[in-house]
Protein backbone atom coordinates (compact mmCIF):
# COMPACT_ATOMS: atom_id res chain seq x y z
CA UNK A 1 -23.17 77.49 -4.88
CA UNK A 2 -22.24 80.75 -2.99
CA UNK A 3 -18.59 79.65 -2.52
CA UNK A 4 -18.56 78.94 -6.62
CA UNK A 5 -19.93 82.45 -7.49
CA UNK A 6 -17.89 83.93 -4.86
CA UNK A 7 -14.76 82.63 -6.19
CA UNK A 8 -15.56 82.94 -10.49
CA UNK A 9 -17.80 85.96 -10.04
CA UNK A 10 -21.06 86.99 -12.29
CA UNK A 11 -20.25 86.38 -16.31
CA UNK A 12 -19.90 82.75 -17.52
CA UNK A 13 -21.74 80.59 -19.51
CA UNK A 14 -24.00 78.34 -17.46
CA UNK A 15 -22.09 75.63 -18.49
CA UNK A 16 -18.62 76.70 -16.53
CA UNK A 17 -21.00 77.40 -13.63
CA UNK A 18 -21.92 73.97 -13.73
CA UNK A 19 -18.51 72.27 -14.12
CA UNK A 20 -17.30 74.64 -11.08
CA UNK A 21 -20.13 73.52 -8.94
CA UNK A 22 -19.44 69.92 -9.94
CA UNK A 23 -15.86 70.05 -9.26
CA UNK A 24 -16.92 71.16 -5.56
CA UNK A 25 -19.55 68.77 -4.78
CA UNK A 26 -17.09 65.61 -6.24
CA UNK A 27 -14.66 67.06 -3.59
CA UNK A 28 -17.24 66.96 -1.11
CA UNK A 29 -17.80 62.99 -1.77
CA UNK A 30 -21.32 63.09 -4.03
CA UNK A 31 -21.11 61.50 -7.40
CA UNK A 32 -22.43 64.05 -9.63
CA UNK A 33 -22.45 63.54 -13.12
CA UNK A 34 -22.59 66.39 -15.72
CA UNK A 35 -24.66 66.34 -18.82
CA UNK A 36 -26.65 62.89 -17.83
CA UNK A 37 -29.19 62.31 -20.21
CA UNK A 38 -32.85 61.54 -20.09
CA UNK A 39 -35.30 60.32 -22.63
CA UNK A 40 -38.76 61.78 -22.23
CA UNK A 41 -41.56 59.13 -22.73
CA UNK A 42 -44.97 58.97 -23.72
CA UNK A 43 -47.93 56.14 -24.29
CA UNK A 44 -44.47 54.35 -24.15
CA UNK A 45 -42.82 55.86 -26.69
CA UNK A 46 -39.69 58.26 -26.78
CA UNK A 47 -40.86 61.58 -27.96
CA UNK A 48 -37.47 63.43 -26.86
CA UNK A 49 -34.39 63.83 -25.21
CA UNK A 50 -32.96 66.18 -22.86
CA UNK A 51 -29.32 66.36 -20.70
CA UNK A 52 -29.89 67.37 -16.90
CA UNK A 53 -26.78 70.24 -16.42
CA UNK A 54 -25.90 67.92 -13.60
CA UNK A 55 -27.93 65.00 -11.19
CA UNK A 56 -26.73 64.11 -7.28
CA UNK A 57 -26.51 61.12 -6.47
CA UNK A 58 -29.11 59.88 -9.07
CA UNK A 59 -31.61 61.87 -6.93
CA UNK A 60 -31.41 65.41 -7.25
CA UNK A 61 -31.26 66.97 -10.80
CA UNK A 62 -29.47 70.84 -10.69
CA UNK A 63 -30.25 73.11 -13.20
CA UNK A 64 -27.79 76.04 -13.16
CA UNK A 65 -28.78 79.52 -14.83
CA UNK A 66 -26.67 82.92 -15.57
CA UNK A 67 -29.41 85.06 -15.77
CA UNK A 68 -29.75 88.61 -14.22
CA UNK A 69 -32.39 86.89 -12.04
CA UNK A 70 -34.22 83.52 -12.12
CA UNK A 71 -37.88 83.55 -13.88
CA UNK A 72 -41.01 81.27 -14.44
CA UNK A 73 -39.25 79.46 -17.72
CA UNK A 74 -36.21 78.14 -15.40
CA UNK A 75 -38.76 76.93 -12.70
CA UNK A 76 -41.21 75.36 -15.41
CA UNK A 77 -38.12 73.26 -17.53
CA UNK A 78 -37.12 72.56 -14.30
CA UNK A 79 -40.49 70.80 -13.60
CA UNK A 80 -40.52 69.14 -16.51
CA UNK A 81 -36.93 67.44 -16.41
CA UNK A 82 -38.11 66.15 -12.70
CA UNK A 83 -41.19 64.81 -14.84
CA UNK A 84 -39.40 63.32 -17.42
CA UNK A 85 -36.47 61.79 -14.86
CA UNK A 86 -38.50 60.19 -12.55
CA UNK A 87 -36.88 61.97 -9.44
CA UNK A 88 -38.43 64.51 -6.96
CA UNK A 89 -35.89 66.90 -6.07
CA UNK A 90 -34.69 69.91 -8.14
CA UNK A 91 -32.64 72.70 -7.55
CA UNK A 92 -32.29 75.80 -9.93
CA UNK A 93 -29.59 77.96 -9.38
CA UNK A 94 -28.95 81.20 -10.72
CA UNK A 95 -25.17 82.59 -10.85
CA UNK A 96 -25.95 85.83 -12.27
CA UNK A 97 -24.92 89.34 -10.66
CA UNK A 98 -26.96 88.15 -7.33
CA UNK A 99 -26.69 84.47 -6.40
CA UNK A 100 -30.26 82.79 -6.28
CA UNK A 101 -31.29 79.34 -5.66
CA UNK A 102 -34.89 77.67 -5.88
CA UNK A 103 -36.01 74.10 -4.43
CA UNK A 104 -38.24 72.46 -6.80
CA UNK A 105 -40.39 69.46 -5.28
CA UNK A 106 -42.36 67.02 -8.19
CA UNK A 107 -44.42 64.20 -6.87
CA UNK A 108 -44.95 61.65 -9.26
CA UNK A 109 -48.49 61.94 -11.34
CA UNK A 110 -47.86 58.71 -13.40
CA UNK A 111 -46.65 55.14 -12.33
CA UNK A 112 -43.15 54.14 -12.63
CA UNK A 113 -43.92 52.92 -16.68
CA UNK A 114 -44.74 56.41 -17.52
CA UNK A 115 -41.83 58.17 -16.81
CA UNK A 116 -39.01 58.55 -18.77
CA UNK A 117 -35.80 56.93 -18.22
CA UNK A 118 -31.91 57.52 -18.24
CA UNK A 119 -30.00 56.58 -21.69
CA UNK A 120 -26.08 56.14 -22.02
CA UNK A 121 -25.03 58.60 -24.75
């Protein structure tokens, strides 16, 4: 994260934040896809759809932010994509004028039925 900020500097769009940061961690070996989409589900039905900025490995899902600094909304949608995904690990990052970074942890409330699932757009 620091090296991507470091080298683009505060002022993008989140989105070239997150095709920076992807280019890096493909270099480094990780699959990382950008965009990967999720279907929220509930009582077994899909009641909406969301794209993770980019997911790890098919374990972590990274939420990337250009924000003067990182807030409660980015932490709770954040939350709720872990929720909707499945997976446990989060990471919010925030490339505005200050780098910041925050470690979201979900356990799983519901069994494996409940959650929602990836869909191939």
């Amino acid at each position: 994260m620091y090296n991507v900020h470091s080298e683009l500097g505060a002022g993008f769009v989140e989105a070239v934040y997150a095709n920076a940061l992807a280019v890096v961690l493909q270099n480094a070996g990780l699959q990382t896809e950008r965009e990967m989409p999720f279907e929220v589900v509930f009582r077994g039905v899909v009641v909406g759809r969301y794209r993770a900025d980019l997911v790890v490995e098919r374990k972590v899902i990274v939420e990337t932010k250009a924000f003067h600094q990182l807030d409660i909304a980015g932490t709770v949608q954040l939350r709720n994509h872990l929720k909707a995904s499945g997976l446990s690990v989060g990471l919010l990052l925030n490339f505005g004028s200050k780098p910041e970074h925050k470690r979201v942890i979900c356990t799983p409330a519901f069994p494996q039925s409940g959650r929602g699932r990836t869909t191939r757009a």
